[in-house]
Protein backbone atom coordinates (compact mmCIF):
# COMPACT_ATOMS: atom_id res chain seq x y z
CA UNK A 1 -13.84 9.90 5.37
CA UNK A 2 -16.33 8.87 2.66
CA UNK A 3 -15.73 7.49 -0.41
CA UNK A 4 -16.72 9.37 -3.84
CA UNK A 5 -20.24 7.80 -5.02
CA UNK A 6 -19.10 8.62 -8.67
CA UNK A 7 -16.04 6.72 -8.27
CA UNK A 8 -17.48 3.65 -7.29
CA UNK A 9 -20.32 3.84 -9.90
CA UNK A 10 -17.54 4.27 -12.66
CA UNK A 11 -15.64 1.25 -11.02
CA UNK A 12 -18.96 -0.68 -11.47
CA UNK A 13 -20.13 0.82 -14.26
CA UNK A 14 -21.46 -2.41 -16.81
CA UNK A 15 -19.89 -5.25 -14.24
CA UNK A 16 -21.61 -8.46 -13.05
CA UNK A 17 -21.49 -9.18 -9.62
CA UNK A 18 -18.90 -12.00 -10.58
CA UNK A 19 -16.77 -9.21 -11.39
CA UNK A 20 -17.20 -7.35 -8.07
CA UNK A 21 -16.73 -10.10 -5.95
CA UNK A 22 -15.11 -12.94 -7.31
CA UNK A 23 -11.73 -14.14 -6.46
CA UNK A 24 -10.14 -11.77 -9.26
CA UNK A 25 -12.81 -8.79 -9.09
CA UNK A 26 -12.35 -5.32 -8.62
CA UNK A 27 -12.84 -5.76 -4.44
CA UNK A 28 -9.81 -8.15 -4.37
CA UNK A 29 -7.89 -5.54 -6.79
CA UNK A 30 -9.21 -2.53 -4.36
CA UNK A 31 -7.94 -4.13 -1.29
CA UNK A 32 -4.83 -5.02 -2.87
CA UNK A 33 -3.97 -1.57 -3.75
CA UNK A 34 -4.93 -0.10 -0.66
CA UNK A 35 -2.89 -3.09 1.55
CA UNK A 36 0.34 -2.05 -0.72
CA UNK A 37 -0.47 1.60 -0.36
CA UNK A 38 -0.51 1.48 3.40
CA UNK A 39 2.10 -1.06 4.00
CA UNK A 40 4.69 1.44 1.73
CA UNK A 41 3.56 4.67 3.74
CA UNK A 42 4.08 2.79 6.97
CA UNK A 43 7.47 1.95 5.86
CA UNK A 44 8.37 5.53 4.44
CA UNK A 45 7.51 6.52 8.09
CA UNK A 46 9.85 3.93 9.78
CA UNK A 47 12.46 4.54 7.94
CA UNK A 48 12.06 8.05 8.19
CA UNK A 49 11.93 8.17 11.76
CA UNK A 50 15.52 5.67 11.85
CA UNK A 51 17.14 8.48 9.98
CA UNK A 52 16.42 11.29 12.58
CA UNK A 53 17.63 8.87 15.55
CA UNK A 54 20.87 10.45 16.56
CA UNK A 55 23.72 7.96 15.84
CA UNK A 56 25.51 7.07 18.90
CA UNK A 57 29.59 9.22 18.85
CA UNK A 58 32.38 7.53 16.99
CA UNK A 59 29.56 4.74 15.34
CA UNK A 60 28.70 5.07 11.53
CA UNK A 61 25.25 3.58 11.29
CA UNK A 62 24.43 3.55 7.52
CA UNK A 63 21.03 4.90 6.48
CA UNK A 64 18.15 2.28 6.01
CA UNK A 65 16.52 2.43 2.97
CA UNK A 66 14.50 0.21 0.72
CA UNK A 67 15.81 -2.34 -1.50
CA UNK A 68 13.71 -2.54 -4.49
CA UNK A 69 9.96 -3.48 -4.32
CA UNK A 70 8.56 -6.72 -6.00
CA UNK A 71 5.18 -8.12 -6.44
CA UNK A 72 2.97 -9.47 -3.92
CA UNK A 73 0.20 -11.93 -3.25
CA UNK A 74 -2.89 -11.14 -0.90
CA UNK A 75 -5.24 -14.23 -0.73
């Protein structure tokens, strides 16, 4: 998979190195979004997968789900 060449020249499109790199620049806001991204598909999966688990006779086993979603901090 490649990424689109006229994305990434419209995300740096009249931005200093500074703002590419730095601590708040768009590579620490890309790899934020892609960290939340995969860590809520990989938990739509899990939880999809517990819900097709048979539940064992006479048992009620409530369904997991999420419980909100809040922010987070990647450093």
């Amino acid at each position: 998979m490649s990424i689109d060449k006229d994305l990434l020249d419209r995300l740096m499109e009249g931005r200093s190195p500074g703002d590419l790199f730095g601590k708040t620049g768009i590579l620490s806001e890309l790899t934020k979004a892609l960290a939340e991204r995969a860590l809520s598909t990989e938990l739509d999966v899990h939880l999809d997968e517990e819900r097709t688990d048979d539940v064992p006779e006479g048992q009620n086993q409530p369904p997991n789900r999420r419980n909100g979603r809040s922010q987070k901090t990647v450093e």
